[in-house]
C-alpha atoms as a PDB file:
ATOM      1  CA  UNK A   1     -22.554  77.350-100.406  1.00  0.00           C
ATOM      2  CA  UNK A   2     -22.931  75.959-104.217  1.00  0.00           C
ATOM      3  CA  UNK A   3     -20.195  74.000-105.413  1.00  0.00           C
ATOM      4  CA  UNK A   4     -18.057  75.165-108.226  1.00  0.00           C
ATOM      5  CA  UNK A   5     -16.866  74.331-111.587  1.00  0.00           C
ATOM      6  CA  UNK A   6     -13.575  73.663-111.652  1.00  0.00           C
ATOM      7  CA  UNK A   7     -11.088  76.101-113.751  1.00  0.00           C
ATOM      8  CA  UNK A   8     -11.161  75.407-117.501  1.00  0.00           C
ATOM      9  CA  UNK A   9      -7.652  76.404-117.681  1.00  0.00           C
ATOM     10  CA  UNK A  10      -6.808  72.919-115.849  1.00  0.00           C
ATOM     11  CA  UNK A  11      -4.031  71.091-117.606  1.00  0.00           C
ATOM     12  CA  UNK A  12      -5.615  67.644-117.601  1.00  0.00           C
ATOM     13  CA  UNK A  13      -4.112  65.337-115.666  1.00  0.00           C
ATOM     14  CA  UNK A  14      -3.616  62.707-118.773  1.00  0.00           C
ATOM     15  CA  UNK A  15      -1.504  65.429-120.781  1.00  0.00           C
ATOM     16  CA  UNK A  16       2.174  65.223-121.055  1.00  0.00           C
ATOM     17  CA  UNK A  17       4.721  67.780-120.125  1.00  0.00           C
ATOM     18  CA  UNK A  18       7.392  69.387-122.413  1.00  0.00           C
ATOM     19  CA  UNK A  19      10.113  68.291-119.273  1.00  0.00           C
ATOM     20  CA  UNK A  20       9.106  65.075-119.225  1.00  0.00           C
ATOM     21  CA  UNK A  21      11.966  63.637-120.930  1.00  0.00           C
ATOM     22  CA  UNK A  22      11.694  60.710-123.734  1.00  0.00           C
ATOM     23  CA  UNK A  23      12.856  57.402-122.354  1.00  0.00           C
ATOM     24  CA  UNK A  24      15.003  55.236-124.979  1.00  0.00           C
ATOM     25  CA  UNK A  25      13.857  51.938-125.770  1.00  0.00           C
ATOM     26  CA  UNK A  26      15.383  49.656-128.750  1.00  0.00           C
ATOM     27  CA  UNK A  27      12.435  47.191-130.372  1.00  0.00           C
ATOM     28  CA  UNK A  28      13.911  43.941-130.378  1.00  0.00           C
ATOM     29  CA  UNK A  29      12.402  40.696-131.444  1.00  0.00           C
ATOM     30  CA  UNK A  30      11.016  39.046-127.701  1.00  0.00           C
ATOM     31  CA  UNK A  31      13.397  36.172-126.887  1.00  0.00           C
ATOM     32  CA  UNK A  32      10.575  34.883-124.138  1.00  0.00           C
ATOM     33  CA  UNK A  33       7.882  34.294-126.570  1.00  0.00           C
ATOM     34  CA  UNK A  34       6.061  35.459-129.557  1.00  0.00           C
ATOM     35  CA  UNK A  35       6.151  39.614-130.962  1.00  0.00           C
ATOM     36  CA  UNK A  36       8.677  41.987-129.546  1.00  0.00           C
ATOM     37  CA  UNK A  37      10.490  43.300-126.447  1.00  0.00           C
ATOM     38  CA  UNK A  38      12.698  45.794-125.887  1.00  0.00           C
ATOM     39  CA  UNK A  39      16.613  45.191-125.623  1.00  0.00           C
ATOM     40  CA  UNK A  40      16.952  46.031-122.361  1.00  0.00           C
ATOM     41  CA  UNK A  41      13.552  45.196-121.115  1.00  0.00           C
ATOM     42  CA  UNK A  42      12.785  45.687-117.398  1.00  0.00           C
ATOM     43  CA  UNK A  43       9.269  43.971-115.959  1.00  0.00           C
ATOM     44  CA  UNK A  44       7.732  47.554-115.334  1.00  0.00           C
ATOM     45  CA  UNK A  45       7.620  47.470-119.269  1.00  0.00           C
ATOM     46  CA  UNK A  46       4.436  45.090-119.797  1.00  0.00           C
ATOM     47  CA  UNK A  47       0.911  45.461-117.758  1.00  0.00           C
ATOM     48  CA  UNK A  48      -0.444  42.724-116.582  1.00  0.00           C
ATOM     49  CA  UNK A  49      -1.814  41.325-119.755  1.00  0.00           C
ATOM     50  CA  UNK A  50       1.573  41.116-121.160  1.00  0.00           C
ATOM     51  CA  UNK A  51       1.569  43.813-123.065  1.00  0.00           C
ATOM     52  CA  UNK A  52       4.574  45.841-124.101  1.00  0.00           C
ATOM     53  CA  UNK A  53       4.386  49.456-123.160  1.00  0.00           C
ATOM     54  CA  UNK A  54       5.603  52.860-124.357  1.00  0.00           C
ATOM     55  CA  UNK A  55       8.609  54.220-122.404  1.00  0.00           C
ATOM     56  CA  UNK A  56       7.932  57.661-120.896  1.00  0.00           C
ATOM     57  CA  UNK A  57       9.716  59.578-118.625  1.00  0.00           C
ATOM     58  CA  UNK A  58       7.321  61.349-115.285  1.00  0.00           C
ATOM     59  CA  UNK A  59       7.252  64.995-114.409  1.00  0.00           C
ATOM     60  CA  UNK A  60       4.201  66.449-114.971  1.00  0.00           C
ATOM     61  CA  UNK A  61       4.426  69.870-114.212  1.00  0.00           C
ATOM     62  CA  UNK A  62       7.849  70.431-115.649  1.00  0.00           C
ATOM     63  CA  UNK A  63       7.848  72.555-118.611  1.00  0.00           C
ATOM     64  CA  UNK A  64       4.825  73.424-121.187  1.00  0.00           C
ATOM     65  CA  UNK A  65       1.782  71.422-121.344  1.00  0.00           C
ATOM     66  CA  UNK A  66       1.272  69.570-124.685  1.00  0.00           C
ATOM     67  CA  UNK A  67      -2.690  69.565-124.662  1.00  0.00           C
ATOM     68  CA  UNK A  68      -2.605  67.452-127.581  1.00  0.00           C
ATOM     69  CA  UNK A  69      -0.631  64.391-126.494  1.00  0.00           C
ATOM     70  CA  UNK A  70      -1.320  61.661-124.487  1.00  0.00           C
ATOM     71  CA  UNK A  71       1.239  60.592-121.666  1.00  0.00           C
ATOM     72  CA  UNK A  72       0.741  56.888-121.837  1.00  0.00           C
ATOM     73  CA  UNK A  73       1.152  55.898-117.966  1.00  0.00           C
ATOM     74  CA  UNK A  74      -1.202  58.814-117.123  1.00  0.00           C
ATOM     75  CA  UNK A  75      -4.000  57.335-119.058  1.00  0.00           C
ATOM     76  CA  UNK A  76      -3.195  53.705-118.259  1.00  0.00           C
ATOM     77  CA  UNK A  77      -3.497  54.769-114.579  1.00  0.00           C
ATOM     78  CA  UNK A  78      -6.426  56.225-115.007  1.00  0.00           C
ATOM     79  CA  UNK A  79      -8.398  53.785-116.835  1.00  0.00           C
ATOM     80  CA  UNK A  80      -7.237  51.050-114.696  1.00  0.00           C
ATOM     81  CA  UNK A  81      -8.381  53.197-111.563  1.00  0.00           C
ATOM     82  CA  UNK A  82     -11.171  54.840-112.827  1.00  0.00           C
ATOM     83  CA  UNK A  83      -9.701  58.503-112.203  1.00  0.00           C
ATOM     84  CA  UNK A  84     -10.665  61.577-113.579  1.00  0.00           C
ATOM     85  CA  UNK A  85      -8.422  62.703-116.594  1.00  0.00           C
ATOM     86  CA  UNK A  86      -8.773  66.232-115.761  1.00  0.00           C
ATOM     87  CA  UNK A  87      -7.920  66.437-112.067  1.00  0.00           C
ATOM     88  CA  UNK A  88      -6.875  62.807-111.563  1.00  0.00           C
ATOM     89  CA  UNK A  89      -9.117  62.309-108.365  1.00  0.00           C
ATOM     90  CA  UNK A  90     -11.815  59.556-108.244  1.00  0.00           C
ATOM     91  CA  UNK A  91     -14.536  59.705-111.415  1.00  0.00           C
ATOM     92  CA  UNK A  92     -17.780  60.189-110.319  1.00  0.00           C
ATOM     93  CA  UNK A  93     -19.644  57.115-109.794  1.00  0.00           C
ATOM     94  CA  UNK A  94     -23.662  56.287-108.817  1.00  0.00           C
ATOM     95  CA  UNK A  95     -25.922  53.459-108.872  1.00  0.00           C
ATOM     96  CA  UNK A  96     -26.063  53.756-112.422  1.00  0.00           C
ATOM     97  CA  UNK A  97     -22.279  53.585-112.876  1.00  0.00           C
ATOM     98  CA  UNK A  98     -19.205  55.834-113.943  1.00  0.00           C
ATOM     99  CA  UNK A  99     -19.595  59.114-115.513  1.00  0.00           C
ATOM    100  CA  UNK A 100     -18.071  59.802-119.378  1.00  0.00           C
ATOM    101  CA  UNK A 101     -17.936  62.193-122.012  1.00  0.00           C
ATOM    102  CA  UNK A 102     -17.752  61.142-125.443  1.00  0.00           C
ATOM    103  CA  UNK A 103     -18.108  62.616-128.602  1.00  0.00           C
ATOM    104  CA  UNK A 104     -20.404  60.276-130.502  1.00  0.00           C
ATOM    105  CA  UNK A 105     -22.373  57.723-129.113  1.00  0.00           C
ATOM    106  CA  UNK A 106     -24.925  54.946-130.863  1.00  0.00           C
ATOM    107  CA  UNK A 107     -27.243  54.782-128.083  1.00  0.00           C
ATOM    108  CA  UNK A 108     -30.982  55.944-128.001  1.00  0.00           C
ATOM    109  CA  UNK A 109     -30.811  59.528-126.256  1.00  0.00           C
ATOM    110  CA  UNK A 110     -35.022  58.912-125.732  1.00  0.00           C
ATOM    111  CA  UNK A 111     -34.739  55.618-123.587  1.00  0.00           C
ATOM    112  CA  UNK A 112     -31.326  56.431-122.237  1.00  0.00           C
ATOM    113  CA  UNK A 113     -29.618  52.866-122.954  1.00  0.00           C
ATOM    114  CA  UNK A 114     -27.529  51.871-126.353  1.00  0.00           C
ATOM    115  CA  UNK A 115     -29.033  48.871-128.422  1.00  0.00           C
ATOM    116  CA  UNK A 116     -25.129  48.107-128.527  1.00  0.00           C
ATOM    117  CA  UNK A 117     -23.240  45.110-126.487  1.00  0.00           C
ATOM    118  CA  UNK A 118     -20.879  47.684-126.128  1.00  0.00           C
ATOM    119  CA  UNK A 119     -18.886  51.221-126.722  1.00  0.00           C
ATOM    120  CA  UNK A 120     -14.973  51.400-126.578  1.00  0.00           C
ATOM    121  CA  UNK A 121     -12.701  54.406-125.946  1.00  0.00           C
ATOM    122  CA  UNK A 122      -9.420  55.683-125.116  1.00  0.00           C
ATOM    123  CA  UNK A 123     -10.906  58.779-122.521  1.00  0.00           C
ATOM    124  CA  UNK A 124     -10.461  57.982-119.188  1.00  0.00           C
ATOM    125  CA  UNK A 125     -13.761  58.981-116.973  1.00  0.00           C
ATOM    126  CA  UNK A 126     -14.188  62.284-114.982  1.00  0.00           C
ATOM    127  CA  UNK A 127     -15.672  63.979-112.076  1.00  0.00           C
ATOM    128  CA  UNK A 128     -18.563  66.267-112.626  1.00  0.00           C
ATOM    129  CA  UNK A 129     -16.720  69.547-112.005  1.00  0.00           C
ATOM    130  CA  UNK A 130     -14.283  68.723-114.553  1.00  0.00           C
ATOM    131  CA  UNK A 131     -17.056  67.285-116.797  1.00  0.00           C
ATOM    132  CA  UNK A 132     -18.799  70.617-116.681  1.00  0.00           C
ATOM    133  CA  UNK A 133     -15.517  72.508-117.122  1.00  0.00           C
ATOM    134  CA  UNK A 134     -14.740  70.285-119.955  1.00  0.00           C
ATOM    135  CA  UNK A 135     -17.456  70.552-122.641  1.00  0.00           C
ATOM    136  CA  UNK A 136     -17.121  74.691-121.609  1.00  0.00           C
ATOM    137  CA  UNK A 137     -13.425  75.002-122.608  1.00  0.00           C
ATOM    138  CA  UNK A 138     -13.000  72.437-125.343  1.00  0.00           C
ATOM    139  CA  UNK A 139     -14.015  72.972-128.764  1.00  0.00           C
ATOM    140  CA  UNK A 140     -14.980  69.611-129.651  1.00  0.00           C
ATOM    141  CA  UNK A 141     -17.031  68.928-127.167  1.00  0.00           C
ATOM    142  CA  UNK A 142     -18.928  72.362-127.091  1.00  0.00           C
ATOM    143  CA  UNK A 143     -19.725  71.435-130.829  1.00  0.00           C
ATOM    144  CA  UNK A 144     -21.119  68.307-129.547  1.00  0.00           C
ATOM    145  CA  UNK A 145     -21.001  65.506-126.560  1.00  0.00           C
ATOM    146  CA  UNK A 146     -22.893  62.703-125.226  1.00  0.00           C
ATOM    147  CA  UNK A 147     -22.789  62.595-121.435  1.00  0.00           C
ATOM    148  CA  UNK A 148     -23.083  58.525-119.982  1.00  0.00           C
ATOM    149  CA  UNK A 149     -22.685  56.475-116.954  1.00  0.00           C
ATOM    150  CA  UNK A 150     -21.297  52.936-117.374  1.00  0.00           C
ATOM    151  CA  UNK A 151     -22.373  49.992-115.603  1.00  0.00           C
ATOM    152  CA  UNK A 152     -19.399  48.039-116.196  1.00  0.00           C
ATOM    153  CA  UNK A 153     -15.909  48.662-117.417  1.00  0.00           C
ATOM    154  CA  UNK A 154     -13.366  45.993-118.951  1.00  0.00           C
ATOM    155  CA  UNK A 155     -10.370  46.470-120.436  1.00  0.00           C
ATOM    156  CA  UNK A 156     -10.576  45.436-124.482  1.00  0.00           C
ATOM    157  CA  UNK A 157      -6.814  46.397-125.777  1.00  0.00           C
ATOM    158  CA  UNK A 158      -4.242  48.945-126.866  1.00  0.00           C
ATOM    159  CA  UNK A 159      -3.900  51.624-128.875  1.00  0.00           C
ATOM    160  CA  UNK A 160      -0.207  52.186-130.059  1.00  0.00           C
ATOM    161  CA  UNK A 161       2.368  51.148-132.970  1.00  0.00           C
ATOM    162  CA  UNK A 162       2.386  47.952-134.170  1.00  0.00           C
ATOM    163  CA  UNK A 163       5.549  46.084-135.674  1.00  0.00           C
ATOM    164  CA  UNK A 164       6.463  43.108-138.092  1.00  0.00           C
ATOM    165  CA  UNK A 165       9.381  41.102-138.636  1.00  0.00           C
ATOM    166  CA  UNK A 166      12.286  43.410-140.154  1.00  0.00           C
ATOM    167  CA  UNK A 167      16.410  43.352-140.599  1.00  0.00           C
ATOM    168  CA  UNK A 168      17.873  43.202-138.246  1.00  0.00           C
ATOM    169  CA  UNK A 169      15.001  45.080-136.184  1.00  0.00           C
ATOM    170  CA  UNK A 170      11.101  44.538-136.273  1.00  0.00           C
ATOM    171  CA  UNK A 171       9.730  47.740-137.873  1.00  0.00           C
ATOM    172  CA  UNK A 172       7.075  49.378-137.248  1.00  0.00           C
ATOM    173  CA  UNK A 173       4.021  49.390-139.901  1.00  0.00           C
ATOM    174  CA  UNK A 174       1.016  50.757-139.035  1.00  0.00           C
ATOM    175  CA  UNK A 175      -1.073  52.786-135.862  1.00  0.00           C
ATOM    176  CA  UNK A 176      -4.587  52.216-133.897  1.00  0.00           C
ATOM    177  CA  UNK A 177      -6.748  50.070-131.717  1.00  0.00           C
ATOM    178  CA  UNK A 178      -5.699  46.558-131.281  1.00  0.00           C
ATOM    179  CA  UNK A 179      -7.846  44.194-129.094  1.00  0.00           C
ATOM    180  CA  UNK A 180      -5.900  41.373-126.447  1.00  0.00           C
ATOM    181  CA  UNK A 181      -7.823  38.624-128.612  1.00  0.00           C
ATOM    182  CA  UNK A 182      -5.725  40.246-131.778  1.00  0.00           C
ATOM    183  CA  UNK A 183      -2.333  38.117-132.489  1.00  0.00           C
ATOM    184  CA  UNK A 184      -1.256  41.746-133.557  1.00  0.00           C
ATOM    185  CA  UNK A 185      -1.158  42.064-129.581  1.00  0.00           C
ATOM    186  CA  UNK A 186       2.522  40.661-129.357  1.00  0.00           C
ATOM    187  CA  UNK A 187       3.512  42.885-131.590  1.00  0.00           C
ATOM    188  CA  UNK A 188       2.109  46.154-130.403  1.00  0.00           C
ATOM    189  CA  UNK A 189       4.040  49.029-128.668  1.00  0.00           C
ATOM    190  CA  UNK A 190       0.600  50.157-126.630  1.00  0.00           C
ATOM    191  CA  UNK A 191       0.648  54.317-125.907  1.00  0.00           C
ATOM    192  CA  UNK A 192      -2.886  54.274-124.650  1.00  0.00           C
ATOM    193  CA  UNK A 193      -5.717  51.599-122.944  1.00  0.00           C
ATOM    194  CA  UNK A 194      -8.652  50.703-124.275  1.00  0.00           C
ATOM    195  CA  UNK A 195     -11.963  49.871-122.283  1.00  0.00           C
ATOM    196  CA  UNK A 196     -15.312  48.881-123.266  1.00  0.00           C
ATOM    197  CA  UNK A 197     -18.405  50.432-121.838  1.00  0.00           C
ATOM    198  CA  UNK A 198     -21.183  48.202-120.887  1.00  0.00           C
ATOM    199  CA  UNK A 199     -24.255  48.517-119.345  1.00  0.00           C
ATOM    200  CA  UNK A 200     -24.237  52.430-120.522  1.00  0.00           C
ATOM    201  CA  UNK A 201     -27.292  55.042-119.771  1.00  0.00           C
ATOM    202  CA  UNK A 202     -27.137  58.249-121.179  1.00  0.00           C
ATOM    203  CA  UNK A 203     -27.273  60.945-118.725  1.00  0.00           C
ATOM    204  CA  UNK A 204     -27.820  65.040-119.026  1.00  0.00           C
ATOM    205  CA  UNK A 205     -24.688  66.533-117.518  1.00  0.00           C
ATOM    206  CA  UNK A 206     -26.413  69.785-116.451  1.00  0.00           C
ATOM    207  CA  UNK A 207     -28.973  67.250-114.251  1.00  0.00           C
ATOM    208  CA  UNK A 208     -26.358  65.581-113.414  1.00  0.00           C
ATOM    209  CA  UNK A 209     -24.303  68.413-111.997  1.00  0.00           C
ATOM    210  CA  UNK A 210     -27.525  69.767-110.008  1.00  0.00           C
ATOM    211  CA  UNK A 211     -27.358  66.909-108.024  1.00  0.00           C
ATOM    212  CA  UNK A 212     -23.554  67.292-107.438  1.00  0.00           C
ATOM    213  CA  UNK A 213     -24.100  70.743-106.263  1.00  0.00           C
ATOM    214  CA  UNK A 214     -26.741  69.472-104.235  1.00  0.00           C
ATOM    215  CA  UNK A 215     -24.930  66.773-102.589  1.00  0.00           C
ATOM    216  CA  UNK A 216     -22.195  69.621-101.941  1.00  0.00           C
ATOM    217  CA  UNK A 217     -24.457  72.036-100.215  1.00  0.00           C
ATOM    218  CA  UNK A 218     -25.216  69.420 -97.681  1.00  0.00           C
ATOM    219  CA  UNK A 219     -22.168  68.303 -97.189  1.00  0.00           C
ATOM    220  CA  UNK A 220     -21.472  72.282 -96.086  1.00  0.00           C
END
């Protein structure tokens, strides 16, 4: 038996929840070091790399989906494991590396590999099914895609708010990408992770689904 797409209607498993409920957090200057903290700053607050983190509450599933925002521990997790941001099982993964939708891509479509070190992004990965369900149901993506496989993925930075000195509160000033080798780092309220791609070869998704079917049927 062929293996099937999975549902378009899928609430993604990186989307946030009307129910989940917004968690306070007062910007403070950070008494431990350079940038900012919070006031009441616990140690689930920072990743590993130091970096301070968005306060959201969990309960996905509660209430209306917001398609259009980000919940920021969803897509950590899921760049840090390499999950699927659709159904948040395991991306898909071959010799060749992880699978990834993006919407642009500088690479060479005719030899397959980018003349780039590298390609960033805030996406987490996916799983075929959902890869396939993906550029179906969204409009972007049905306008156009580039389907890849990285070799190698390393976390580069943040994307979030970032903050100055203010009275008697550091305020925030401006929003986007900021890299760990940025001093703008310690000053950063991150809301989503990003990775660079490396090693990247750019696949055909309906090729690449044939073979997940494939791998299905013999599996039944």
């Amino acid at each position: 038996m062929a293996a099937t797409v999975a549902r378009p209607d899928m609430v993604p498993y990186v989307a946030s929840w009307s129910g989940e409920k917004k968690v306070p957090g007062l910007v403070v200057p950070n008494p431990r070091g350079p940038g900012i903290g919070y006031a009441d700053e616990q140690p689930v607050d920072r990743d590993t790399n130091g970096v301070l983190w968005k306060r959201v509450g969990a309960g996905r599933g509660k209430g209306r989906p917001e398609f259009g925002k980000v919940h920021a521990l969803r897509q950590h997790r899921a760049m840090r494991k390499l999950l699927c941001q659709v159904c948040g099982g395991a991306a898909d993964r071959d010799e060749t590396g992880v699978l990834w939708l993006v919407g642009d891509y500088p690479g060479d479509a005719g030899t397959g590999r980018t003349a780039e070190d590298e390609f960033t992004t805030t996406h987490p990965p996916l799983c075929v099914p959902c890869a396939m369900a993906s550029v179906r149901a969204c409009p972007h993506l049905r306008k156009r895609y580039v389907a890849l496989r990285a070799g190698l993925v390393v976390t580069a930075g943040v994307q979030g708010i970032v903050h100055r000195p203010g009275e008697p509160f550091p305020e925030p000033y401006d929003a986007g990408g900021v890299m760990y080798d940025d001093s703008r780092i310690h000053w950063t309220v991150a809301a989503q992770l990003i990775v660079a791609l490396r090693h990247c070869t750019v696949v055909d998704l309906e090729t690449e689904y044939a073979r997940y079917a494939a791998r299905a049927d013999r599996v039944t």
